[in-house]
Structure formats: structure tokens, C-alpha cells
N, C-alpha and C. Protein backbone atom coordinates (compact mmCIF):
# COMPACT_ATOMS: atom_id res chain seq x y z
N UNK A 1 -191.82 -123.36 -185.81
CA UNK A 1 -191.72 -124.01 -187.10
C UNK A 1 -191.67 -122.97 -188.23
N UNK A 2 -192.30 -122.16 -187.79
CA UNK A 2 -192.44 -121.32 -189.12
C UNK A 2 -191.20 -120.11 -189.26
N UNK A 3 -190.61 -119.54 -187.83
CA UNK A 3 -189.49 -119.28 -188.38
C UNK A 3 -188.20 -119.94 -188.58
N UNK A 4 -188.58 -121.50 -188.41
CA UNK A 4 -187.36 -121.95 -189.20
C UNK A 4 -187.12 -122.52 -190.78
N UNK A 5 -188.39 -122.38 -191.22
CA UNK A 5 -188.84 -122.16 -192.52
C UNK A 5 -188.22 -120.97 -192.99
N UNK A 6 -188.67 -119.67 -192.58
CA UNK A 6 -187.87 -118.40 -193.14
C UNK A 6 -186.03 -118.76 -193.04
N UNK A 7 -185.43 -119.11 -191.59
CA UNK A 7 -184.80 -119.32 -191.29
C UNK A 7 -183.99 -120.08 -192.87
N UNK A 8 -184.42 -121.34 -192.78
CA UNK A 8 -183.79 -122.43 -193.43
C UNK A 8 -184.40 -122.76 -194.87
N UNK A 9 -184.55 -121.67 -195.96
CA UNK A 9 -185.32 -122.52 -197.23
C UNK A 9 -185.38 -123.45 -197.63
N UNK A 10 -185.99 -124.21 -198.10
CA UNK A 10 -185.75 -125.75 -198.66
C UNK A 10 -185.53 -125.30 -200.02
N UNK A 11 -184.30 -125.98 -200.16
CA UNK A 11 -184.00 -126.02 -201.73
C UNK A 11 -183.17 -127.10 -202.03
N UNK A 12 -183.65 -128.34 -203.06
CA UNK A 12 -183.29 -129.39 -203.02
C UNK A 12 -182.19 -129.35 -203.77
N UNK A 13 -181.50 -128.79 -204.59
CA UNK A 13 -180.42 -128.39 -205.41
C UNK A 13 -180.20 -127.37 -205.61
N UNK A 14 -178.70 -126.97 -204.66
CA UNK A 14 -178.51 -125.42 -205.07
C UNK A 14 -177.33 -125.25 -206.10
N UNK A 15 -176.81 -124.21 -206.57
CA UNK A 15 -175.59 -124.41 -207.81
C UNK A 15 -174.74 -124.66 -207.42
N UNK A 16 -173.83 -124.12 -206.37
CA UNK A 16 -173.12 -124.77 -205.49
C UNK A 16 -173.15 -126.33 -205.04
N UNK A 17 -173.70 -126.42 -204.68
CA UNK A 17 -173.79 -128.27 -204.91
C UNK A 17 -173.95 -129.26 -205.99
N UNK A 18 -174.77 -128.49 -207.46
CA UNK A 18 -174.66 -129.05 -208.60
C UNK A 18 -172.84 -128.98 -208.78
N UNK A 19 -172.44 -128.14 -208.70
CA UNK A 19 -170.95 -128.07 -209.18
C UNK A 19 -170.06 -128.51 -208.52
N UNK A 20 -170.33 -129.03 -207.23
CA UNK A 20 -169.29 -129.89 -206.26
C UNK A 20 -169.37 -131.56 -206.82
N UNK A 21 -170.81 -131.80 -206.64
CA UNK A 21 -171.23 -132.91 -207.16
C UNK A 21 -170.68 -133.79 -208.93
N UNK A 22 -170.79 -132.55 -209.94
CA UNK A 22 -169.86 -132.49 -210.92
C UNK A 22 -168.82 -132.78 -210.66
N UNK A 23 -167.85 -131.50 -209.45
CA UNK A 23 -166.62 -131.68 -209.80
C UNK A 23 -166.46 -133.37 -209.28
N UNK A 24 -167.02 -133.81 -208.14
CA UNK A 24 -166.58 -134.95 -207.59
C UNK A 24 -166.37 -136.19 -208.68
N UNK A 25 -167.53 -135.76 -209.47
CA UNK A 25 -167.45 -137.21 -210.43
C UNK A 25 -166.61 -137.11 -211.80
N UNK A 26 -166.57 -135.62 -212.07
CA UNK A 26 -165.17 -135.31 -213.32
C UNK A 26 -163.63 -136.29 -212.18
N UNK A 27 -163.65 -135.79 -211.01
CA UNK A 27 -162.05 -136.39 -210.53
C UNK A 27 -162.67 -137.68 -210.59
N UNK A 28 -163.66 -138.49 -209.97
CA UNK A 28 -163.84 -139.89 -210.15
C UNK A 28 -163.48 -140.25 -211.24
N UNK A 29 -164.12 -140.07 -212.41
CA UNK A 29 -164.02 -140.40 -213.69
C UNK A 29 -162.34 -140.22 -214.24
N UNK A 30 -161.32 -139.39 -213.67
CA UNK A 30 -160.34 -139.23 -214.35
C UNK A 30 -159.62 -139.94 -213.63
N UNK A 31 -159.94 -140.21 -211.88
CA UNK A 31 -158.83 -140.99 -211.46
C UNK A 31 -158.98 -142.86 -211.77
N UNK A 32 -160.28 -142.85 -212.51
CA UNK A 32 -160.47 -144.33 -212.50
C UNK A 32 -159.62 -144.37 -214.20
N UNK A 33 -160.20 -143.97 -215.19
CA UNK A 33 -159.32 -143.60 -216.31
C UNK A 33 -158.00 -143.59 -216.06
N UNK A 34 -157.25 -143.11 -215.31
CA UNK A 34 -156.15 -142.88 -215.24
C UNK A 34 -155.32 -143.55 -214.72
N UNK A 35 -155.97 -144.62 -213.50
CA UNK A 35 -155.71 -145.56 -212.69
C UNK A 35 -155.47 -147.26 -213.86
N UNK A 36 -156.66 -147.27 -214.80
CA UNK A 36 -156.48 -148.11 -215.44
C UNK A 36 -155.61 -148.16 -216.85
N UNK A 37 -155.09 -146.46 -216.95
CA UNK A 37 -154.10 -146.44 -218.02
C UNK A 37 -152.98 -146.54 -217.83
N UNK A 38 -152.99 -146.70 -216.51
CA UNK A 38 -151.17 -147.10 -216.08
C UNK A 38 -151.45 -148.21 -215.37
N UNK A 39 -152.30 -148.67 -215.45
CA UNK A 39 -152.67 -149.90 -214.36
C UNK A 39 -151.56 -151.00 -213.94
N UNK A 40 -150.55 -150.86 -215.17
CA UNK A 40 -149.50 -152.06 -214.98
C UNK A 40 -148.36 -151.67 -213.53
N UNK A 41 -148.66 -150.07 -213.41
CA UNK A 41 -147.22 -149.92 -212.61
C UNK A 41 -147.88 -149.95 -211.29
N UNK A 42 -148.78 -150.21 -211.11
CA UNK A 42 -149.20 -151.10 -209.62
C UNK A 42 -148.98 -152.54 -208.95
N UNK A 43 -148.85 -152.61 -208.26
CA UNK A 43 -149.09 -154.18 -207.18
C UNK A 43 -149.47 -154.14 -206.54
N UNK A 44 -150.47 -155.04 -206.83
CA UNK A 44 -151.35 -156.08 -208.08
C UNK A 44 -151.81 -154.89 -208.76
N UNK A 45 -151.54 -155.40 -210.39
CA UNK A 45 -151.97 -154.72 -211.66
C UNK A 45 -153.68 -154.00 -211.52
N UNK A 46 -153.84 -152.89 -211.61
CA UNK A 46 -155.03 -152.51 -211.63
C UNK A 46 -155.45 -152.95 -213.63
N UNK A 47 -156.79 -153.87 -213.51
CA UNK A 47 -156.87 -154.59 -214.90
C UNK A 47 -158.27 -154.01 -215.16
N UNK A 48 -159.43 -154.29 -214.23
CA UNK A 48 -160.50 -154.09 -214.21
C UNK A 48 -161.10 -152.97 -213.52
N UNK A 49 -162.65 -152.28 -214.48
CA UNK A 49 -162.72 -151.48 -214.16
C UNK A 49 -163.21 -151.16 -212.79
N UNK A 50 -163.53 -152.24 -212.20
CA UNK A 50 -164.14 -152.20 -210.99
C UNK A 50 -163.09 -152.31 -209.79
N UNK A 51 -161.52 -152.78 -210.11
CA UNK A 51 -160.40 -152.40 -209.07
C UNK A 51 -160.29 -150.67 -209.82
N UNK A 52 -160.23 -149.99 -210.66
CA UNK A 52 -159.90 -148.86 -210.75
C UNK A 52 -160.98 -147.90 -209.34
N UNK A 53 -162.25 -148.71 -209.86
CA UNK A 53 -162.75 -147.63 -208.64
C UNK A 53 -162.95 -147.49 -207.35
N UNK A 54 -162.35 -149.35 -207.24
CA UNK A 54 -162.03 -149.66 -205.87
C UNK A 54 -161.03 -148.16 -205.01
N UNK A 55 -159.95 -148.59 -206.30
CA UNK A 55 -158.71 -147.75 -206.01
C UNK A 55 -158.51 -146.12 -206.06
N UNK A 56 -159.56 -145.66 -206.89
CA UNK A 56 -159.82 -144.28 -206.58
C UNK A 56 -160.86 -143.99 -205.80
N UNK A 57 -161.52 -144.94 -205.43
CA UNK A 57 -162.39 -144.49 -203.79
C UNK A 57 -161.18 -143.90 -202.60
N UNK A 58 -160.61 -145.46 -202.74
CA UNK A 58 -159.64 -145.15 -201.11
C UNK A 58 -158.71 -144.06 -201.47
N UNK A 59 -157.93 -144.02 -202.62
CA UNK A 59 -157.39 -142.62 -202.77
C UNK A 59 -158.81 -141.19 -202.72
N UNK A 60 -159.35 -141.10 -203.09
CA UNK A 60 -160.00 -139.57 -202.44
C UNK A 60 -160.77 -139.58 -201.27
N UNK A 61 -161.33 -140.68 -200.36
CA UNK A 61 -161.28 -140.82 -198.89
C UNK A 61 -160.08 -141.21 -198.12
N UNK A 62 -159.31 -140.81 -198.46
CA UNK A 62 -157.55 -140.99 -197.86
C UNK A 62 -157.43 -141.98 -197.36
N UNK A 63 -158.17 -143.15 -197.31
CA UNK A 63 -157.88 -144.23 -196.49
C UNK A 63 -156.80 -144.91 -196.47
N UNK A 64 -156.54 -145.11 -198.01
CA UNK A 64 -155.38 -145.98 -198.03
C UNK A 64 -154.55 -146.56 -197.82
N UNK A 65 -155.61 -148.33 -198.00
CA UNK A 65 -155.68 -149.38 -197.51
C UNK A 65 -154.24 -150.11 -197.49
N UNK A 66 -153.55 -149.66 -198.72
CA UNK A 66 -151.76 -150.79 -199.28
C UNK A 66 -152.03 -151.92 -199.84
N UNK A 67 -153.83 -152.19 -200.30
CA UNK A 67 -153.44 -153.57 -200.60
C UNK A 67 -153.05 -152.70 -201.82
N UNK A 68 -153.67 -152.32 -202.71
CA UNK A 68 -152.91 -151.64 -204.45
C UNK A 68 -151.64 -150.75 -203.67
N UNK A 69 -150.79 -151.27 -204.30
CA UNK A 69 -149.32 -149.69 -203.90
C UNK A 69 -148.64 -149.41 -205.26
N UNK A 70 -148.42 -148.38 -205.73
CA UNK A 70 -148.08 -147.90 -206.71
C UNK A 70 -146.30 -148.17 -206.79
N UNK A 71 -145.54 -148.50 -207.91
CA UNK A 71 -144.75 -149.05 -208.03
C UNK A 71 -143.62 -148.49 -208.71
N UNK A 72 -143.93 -147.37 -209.38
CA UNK A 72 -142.89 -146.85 -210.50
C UNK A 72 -143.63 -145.03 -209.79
N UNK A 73 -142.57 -144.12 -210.71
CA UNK A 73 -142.50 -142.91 -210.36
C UNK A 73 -143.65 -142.51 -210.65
N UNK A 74 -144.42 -142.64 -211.45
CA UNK A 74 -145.13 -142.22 -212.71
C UNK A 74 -147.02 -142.60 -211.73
N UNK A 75 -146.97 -143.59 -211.29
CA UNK A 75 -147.97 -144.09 -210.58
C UNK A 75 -147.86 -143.51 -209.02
N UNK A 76 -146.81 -143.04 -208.43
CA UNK A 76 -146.86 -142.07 -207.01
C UNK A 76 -147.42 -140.98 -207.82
N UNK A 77 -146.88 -140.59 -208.39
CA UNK A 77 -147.57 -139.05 -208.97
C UNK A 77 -148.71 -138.96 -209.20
N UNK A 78 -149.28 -140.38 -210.10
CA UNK A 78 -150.83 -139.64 -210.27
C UNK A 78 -151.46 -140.09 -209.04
N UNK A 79 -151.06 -140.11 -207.76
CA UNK A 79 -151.72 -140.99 -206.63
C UNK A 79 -151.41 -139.92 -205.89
């Protein structure tokens, strides 16, 4: 136990993870923003803010589902 203490420090926040964690939620925040400023060139219209983050979940876990599909040039691109 005790050399996996030396081994393994506990450190509940390191900077490296403050700044991943950041970056994750700066792209959340811009792809939901961004999702609902073009929201029209989707089908079905992204209207609400809660399909924006539907829709930028499955876009940055790559899942992507097809029910939202982007419709015009402008909406593949920011996708």
C-alpha cells in the first residue's frame, strides 16, 4: 500500500485536466451556440436549446444518430 502511494499521488485536480475539462465545455458551449444559430438548415430545425445539446453531444461522441441531418453546405461544415 504504501508504495503505491509513492507510486500513484493523489491529486484531485491536476492542470492538465483543469484545461481539458475547459477545453471540453468552451467546444460544448460553441457547438450548441452554433448549432442553434443556423438551426434552420437542419432536418428537423434545431429550435431549442435542449435539441442543440442533444445534437452536439452525438456530434463530439461520434455517434451520429441521423435523426438531426444537416441540410445546406454551411451546416456540413460546422458538423
Amino acid at each position: 500500500m504504501v508504495i503505491s502511494r509513492r507510486a500513484f499521488p493523489h491529486h484531485s485536480l491536476t492542470s492538465a485536466g483543469f484545461v481539458a475539462f475547459i477545453c471540453t465545455i468552451s467546444l460544448l458551449c460553441f457547438s450548441m451556440l452554433g448549432s442553434l444559430y443556423i438551426g434552420d438548415e437542419f432536418k428537423p430545425h434545431i429550435t431549442t436549446l435542449m435539441d442543440a445539446f442533444y445534437f452536439s453531444i452525438v456530434c463530439m461522441t461520434t455517434l451520429g444518430f441521423g435523426d438531426i441531418v444537416p441540410i445546406s453546405s454551411n451546416a456540413r461544415m460546422f458538423t
